[in-house]
PDB file of N, CA and C in Angstrom:
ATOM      1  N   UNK A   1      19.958  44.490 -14.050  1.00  0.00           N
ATOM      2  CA  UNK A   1      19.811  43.075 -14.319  1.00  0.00           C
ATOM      3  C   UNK A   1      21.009  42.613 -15.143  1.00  0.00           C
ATOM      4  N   UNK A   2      21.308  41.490 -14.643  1.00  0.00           N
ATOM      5  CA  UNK A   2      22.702  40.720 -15.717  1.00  0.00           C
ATOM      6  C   UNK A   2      22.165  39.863 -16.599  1.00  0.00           C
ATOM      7  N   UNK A   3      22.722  39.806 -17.667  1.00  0.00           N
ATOM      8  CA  UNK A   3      21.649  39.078 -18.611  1.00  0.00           C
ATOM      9  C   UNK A   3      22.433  38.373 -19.794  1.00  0.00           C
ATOM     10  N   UNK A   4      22.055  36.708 -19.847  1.00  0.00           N
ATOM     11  CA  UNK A   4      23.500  35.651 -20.000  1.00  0.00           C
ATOM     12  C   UNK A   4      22.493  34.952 -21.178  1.00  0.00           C
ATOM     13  N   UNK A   5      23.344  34.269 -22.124  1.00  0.00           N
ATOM     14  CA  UNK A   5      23.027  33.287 -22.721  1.00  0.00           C
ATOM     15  C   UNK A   5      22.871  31.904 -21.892  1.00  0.00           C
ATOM     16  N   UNK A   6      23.148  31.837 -21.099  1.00  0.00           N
ATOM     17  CA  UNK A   6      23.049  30.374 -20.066  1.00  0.00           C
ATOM     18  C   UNK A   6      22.185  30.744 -19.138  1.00  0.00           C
ATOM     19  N   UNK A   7      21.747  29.838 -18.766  1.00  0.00           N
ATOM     20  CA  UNK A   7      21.412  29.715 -17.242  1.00  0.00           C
ATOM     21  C   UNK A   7      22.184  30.064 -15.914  1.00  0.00           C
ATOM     22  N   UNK A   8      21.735  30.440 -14.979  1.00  0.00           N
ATOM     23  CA  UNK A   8      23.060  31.461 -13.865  1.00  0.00           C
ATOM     24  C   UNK A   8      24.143  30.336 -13.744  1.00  0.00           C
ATOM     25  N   UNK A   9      23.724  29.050 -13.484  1.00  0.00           N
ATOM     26  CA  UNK A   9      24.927  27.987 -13.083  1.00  0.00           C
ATOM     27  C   UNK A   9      25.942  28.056 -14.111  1.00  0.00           C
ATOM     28  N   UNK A  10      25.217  27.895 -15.194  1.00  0.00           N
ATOM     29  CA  UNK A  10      26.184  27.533 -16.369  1.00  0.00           C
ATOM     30  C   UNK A  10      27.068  28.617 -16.634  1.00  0.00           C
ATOM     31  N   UNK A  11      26.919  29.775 -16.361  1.00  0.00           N
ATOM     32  CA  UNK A  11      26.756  31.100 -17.086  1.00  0.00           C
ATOM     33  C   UNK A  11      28.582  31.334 -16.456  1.00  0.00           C
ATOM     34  N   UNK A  12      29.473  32.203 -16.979  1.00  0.00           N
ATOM     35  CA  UNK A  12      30.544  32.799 -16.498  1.00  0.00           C
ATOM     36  C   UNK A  12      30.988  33.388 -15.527  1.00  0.00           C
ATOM     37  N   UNK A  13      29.640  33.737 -14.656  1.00  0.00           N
ATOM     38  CA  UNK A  13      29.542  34.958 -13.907  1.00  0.00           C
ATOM     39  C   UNK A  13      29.245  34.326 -12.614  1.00  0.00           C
ATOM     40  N   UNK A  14      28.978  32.850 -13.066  1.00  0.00           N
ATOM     41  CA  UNK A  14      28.670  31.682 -11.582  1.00  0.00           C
ATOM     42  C   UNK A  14      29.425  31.658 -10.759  1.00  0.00           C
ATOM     43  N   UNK A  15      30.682  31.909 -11.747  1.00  0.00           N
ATOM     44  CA  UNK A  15      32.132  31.685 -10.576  1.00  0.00           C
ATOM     45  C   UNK A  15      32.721  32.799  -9.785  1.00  0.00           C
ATOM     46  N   UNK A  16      31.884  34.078  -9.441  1.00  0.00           N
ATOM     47  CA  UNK A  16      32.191  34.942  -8.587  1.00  0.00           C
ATOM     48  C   UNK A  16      32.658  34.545  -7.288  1.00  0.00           C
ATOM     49  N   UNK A  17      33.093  34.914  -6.790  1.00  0.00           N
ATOM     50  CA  UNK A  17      33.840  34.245  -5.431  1.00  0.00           C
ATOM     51  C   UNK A  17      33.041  34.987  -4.703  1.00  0.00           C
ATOM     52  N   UNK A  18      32.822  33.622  -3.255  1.00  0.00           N
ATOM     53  CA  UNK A  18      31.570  33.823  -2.339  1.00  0.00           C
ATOM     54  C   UNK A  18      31.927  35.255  -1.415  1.00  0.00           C
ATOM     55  N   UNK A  19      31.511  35.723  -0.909  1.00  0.00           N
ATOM     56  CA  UNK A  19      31.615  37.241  -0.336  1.00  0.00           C
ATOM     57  C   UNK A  19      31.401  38.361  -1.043  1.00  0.00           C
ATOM     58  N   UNK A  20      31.008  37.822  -2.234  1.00  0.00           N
ATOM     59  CA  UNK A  20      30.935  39.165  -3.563  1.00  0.00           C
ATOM     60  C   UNK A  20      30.328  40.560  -2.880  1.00  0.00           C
ATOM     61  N   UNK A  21      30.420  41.658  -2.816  1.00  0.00           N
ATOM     62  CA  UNK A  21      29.877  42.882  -2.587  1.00  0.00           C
ATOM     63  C   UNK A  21      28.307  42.953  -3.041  1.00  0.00           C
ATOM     64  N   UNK A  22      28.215  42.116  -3.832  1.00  0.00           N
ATOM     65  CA  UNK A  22      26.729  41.788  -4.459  1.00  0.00           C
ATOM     66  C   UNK A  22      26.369  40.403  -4.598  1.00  0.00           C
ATOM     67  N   UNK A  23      25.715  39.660  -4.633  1.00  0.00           N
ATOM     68  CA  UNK A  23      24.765  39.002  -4.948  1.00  0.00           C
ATOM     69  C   UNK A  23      23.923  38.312  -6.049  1.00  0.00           C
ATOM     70  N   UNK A  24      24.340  37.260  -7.017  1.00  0.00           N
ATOM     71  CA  UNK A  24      23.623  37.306  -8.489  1.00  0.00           C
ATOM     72  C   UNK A  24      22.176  36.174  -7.808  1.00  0.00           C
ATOM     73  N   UNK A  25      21.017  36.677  -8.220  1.00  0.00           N
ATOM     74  CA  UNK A  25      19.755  35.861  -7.743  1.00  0.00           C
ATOM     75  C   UNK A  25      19.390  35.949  -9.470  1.00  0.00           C
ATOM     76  N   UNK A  26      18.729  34.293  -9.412  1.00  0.00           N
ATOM     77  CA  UNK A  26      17.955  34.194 -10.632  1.00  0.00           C
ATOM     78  C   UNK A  26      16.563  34.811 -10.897  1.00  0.00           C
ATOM     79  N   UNK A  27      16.012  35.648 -11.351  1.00  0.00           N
ATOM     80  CA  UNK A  27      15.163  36.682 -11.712  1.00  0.00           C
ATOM     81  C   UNK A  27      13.919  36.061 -10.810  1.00  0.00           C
ATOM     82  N   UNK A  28      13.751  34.756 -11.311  1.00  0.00           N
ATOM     83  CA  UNK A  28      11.990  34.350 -10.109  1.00  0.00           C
ATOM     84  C   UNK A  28      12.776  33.926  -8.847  1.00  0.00           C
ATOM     85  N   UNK A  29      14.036  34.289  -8.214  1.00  0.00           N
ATOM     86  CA  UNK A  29      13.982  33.580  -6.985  1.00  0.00           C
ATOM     87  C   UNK A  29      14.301  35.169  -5.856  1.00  0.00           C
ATOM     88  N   UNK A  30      14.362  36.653  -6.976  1.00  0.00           N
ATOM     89  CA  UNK A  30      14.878  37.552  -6.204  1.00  0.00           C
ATOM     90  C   UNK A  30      14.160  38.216  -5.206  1.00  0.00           C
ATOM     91  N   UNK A  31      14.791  38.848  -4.641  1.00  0.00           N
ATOM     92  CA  UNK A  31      13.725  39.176  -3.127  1.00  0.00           C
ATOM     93  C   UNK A  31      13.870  40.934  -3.364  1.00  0.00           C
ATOM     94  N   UNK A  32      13.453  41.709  -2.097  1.00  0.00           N
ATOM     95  CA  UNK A  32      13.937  43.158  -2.206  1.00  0.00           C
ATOM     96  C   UNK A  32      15.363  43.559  -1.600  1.00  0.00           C
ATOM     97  N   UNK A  33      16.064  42.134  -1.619  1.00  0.00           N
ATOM     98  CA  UNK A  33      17.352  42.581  -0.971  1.00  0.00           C
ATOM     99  C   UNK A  33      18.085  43.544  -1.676  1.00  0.00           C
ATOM    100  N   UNK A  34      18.358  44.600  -1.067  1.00  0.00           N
ATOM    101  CA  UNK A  34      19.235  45.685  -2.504  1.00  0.00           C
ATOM    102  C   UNK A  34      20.719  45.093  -2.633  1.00  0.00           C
ATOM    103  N   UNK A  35      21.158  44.254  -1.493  1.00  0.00           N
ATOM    104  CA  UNK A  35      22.501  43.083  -2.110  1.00  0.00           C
ATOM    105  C   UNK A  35      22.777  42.162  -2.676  1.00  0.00           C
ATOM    106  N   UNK A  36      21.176  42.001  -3.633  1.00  0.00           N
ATOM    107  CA  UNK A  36      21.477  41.110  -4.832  1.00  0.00           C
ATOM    108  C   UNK A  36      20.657  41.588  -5.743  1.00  0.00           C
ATOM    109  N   UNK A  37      21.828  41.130  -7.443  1.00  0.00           N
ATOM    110  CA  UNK A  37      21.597  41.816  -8.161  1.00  0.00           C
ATOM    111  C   UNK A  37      20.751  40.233  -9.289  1.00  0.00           C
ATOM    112  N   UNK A  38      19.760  41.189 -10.099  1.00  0.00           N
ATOM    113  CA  UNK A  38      18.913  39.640 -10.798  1.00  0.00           C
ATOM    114  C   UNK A  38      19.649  39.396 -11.874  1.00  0.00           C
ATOM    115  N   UNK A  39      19.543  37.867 -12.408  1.00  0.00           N
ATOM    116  CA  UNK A  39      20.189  37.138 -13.860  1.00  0.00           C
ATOM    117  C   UNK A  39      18.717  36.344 -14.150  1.00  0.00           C
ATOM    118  N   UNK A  40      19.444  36.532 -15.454  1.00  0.00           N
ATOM    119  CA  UNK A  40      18.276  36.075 -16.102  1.00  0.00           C
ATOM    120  C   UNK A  40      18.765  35.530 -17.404  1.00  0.00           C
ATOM    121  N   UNK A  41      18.168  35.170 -18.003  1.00  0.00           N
ATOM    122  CA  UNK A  41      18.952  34.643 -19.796  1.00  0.00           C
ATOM    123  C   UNK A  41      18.070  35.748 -20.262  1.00  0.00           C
ATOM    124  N   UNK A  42      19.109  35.664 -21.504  1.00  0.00           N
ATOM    125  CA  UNK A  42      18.508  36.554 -22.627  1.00  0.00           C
ATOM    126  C   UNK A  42      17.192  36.654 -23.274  1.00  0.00           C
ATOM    127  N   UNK A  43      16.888  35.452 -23.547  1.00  0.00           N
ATOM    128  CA  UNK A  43      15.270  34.560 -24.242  1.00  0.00           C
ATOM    129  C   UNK A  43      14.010  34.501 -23.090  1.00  0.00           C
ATOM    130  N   UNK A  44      14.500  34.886 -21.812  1.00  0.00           N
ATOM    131  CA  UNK A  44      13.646  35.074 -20.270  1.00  0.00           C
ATOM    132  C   UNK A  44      13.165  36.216 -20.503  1.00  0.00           C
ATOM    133  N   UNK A  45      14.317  37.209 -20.908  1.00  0.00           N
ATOM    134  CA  UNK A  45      13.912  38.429 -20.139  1.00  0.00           C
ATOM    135  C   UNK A  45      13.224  39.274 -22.126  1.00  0.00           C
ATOM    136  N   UNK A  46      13.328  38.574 -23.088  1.00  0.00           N
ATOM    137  CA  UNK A  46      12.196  39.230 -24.048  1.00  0.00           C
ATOM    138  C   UNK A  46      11.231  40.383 -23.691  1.00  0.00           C
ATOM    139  N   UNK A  47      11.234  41.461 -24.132  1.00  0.00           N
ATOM    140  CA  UNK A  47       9.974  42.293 -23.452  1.00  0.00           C
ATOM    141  C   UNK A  47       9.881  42.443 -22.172  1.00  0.00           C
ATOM    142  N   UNK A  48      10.900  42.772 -21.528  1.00  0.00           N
ATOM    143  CA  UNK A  48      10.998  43.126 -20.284  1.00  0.00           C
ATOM    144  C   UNK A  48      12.261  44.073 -19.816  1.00  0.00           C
ATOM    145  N   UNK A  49      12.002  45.004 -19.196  1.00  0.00           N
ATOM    146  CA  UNK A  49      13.007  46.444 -19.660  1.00  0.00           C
ATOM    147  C   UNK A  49      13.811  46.274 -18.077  1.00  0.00           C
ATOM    148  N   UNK A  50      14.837  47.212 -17.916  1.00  0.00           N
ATOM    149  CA  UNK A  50      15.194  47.473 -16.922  1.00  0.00           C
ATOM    150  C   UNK A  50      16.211  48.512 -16.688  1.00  0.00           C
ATOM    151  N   UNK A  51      16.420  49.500 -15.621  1.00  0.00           N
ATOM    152  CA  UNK A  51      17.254  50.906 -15.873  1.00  0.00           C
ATOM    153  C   UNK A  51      18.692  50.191 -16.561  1.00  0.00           C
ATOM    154  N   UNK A  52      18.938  49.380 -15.910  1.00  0.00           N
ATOM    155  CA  UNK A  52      20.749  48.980 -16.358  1.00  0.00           C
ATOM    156  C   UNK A  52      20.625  47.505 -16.599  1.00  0.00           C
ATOM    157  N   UNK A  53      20.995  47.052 -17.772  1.00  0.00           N
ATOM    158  CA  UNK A  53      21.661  45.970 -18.080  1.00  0.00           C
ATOM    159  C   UNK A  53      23.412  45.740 -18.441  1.00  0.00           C
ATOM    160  N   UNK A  54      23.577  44.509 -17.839  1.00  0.00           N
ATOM    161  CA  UNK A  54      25.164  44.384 -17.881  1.00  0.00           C
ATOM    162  C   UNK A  54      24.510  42.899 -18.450  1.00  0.00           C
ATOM    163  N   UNK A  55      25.757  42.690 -19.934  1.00  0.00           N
ATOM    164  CA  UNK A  55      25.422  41.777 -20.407  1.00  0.00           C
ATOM    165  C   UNK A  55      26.773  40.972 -20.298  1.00  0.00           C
ATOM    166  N   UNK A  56      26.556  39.038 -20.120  1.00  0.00           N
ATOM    167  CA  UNK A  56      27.508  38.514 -19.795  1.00  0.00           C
ATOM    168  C   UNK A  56      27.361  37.068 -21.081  1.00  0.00           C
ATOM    169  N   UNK A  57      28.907  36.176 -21.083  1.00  0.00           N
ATOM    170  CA  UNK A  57      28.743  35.444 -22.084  1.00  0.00           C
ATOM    171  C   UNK A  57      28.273  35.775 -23.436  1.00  0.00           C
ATOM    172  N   UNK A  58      28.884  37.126 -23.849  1.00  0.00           N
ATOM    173  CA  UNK A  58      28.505  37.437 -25.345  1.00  0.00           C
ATOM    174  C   UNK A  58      29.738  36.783 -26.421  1.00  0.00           C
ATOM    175  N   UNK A  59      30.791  36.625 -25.724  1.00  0.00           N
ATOM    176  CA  UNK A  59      31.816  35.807 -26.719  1.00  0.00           C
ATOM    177  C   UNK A  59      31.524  34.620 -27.116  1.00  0.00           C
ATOM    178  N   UNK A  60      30.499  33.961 -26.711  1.00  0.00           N
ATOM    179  CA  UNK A  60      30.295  32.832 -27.133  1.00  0.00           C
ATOM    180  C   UNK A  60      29.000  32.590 -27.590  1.00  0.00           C
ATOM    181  N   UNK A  61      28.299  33.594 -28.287  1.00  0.00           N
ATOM    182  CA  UNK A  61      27.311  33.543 -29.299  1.00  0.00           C
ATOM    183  C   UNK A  61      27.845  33.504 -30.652  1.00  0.00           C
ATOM    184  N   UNK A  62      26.450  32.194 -31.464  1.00  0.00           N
ATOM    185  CA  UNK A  62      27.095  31.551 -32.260  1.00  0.00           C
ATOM    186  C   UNK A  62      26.145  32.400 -33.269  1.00  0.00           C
ATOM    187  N   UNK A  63      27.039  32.610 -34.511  1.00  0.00           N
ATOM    188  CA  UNK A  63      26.842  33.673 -35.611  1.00  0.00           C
ATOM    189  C   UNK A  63      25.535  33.620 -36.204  1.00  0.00           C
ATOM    190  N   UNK A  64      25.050  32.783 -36.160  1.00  0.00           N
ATOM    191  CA  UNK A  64      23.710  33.214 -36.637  1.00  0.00           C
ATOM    192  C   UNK A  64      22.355  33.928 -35.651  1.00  0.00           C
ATOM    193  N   UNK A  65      22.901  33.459 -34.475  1.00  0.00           N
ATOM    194  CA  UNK A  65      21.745  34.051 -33.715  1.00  0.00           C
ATOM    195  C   UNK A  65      22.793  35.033 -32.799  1.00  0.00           C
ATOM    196  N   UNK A  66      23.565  35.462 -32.911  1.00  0.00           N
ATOM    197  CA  UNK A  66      24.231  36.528 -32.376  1.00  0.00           C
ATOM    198  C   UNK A  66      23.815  37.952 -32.194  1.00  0.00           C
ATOM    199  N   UNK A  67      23.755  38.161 -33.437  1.00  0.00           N
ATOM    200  CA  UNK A  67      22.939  39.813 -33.776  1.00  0.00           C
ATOM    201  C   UNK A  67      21.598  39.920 -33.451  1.00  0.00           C
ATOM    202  N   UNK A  68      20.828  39.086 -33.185  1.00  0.00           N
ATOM    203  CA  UNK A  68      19.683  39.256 -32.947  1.00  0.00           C
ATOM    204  C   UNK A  68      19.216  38.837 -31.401  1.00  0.00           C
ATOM    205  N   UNK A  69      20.020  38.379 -30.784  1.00  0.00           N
ATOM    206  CA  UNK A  69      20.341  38.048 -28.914  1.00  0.00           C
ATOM    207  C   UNK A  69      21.103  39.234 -28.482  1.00  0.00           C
ATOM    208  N   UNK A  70      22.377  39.898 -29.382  1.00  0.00           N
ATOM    209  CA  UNK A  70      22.426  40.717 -28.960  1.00  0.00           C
ATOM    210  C   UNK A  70      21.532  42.322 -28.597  1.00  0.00           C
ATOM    211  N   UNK A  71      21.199  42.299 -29.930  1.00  0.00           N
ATOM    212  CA  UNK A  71      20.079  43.371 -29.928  1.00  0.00           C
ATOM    213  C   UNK A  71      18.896  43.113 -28.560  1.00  0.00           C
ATOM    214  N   UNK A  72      18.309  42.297 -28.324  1.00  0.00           N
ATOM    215  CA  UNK A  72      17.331  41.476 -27.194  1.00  0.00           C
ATOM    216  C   UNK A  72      18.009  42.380 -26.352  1.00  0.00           C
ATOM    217  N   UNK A  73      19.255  42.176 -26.232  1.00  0.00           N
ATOM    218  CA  UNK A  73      20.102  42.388 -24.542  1.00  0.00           C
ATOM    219  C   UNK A  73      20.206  43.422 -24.400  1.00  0.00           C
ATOM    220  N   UNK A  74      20.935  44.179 -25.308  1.00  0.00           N
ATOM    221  CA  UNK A  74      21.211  45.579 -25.836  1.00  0.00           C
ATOM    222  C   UNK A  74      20.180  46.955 -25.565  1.00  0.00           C
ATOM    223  N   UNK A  75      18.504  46.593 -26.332  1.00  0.00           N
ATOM    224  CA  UNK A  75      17.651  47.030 -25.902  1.00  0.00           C
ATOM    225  C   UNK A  75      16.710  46.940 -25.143  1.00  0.00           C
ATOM    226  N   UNK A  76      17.073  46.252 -24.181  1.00  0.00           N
ATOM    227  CA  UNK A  76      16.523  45.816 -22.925  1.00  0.00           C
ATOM    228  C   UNK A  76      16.717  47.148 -21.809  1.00  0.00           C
ATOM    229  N   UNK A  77      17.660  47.781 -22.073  1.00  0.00           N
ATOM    230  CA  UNK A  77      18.129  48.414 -20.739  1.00  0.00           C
ATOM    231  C   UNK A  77      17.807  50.218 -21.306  1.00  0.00           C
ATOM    232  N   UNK A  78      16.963  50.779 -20.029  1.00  0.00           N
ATOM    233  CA  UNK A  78      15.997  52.058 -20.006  1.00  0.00           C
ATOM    234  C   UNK A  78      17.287  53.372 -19.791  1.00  0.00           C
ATOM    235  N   UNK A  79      18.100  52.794 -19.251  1.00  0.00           N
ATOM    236  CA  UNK A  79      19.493  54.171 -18.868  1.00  0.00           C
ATOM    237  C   UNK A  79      20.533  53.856 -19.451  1.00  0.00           C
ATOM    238  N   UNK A  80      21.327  52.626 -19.416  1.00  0.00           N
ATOM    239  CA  UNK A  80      22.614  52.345 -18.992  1.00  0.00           C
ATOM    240  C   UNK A  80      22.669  50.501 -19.701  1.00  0.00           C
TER     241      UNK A  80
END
């Protein structure tokens, strides 16, 4: 799961160029396609685990709630 302070539109990772090898689907719209991969925001995915998280838009968390969104994101992910 990719996992953003924004929403997928807003998010950095929107602007992948179309043909990507993968796929970013917003977490309630994903299917079992194994060529797309889910996004979600950080504050969505609370209490909800997953083998691999790749976290996106962390340069632009603002200092007070930084360390504690990061941690969210951080320990979210079961392997990797």
């Amino acid at each position: 799961v990719v996992l953003g302070k924004y929403r997928l539109e807003n998010s950095g990772v929107s602007q992948l160029p179309s043909g990507s090898v993968w796929q970013l689907l917003h977490v309630p719209e994903r299917d079992s396609d194994a060529d797309s991969v889910p996004y979600t925001t950080i504050h969505a995915f609370k209490g909800m685990e997953a083998a691999v998280v790749i976290l996106v838009d962390v340069d632009s968390l603002d200092e007070g709630e930084g360390e504690s969104l990061l941690y969210v994101e951080m320990s979210r992910a079961r392997a990797q």
